[in-house]
C-alpha atoms as a PDB file:
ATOM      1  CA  UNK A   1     -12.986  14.632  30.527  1.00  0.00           C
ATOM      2  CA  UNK A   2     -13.210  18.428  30.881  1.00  0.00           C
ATOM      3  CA  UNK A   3      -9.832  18.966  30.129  1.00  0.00           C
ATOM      4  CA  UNK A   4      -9.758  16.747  26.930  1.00  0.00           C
ATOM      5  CA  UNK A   5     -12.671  18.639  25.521  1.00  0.00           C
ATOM      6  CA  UNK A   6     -11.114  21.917  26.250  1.00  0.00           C
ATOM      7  CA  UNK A   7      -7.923  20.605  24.528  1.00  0.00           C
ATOM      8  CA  UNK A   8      -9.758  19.494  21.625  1.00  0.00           C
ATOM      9  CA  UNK A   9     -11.526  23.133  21.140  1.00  0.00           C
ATOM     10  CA  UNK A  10      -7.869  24.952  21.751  1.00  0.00           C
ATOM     11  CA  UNK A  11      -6.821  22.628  18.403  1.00  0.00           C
ATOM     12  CA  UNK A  12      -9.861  23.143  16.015  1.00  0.00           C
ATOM     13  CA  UNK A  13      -9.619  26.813  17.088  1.00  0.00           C
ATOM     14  CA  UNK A  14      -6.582  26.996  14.858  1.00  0.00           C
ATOM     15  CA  UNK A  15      -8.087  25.748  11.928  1.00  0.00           C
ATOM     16  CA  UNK A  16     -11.241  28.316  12.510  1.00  0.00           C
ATOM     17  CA  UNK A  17     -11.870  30.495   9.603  1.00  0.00           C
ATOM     18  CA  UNK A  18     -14.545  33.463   8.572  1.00  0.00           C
ATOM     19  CA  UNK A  19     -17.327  32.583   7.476  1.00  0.00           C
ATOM     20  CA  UNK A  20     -17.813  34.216   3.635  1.00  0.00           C
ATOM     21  CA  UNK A  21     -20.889  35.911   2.950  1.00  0.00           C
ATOM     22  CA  UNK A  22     -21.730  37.110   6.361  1.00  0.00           C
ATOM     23  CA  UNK A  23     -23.009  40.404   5.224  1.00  0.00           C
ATOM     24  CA  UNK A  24     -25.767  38.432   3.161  1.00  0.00           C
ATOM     25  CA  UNK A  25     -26.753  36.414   6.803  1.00  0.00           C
ATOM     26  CA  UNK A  26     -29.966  38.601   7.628  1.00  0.00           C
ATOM     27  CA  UNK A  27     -31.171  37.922   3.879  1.00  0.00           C
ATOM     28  CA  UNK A  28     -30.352  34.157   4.649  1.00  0.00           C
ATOM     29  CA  UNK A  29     -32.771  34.588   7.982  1.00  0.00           C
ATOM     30  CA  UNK A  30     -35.152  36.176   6.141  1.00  0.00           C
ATOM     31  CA  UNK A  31     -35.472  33.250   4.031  1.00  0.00           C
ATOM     32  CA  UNK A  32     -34.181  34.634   0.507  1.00  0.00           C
ATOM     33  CA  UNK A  33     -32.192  31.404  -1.082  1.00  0.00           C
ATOM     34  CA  UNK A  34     -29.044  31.933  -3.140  1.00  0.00           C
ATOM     35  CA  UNK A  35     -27.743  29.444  -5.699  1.00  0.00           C
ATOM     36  CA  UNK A  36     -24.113  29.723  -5.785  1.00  0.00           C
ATOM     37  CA  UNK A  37     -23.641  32.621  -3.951  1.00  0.00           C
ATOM     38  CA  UNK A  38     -26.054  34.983  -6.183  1.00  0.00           C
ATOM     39  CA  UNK A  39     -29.372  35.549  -4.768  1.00  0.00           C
ATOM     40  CA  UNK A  40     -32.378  33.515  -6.643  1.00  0.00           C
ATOM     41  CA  UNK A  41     -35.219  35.475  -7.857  1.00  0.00           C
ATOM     42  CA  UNK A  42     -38.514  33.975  -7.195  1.00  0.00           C
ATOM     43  CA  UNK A  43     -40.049  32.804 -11.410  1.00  0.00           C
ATOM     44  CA  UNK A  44     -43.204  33.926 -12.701  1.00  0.00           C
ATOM     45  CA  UNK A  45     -45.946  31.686 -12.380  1.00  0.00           C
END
């Protein structure tokens, strides 16, 4: 079983990519939301 599952990370390890956006991650922890990629500015009330 051990040996399947390390198998099966060595093949989706290929297909790993960057994540995009990782320089906007502590604004994403921080709990800012974006909306396509642009950061959404809190409205007026």
């Amino acid at each position: 079983m051990l040996t399947m599952v390390f198998k099966l990370c060595l093949s989706a390890q290929q297909r790993w990519r960057k994540l995009n956006g990782q320089d906007h991650l502590a604004e994403v922890i921080e709990g800012i939301n974006f909306v396509d990629g642009i950061k959404k500015e809190k409205e007026a009330a």
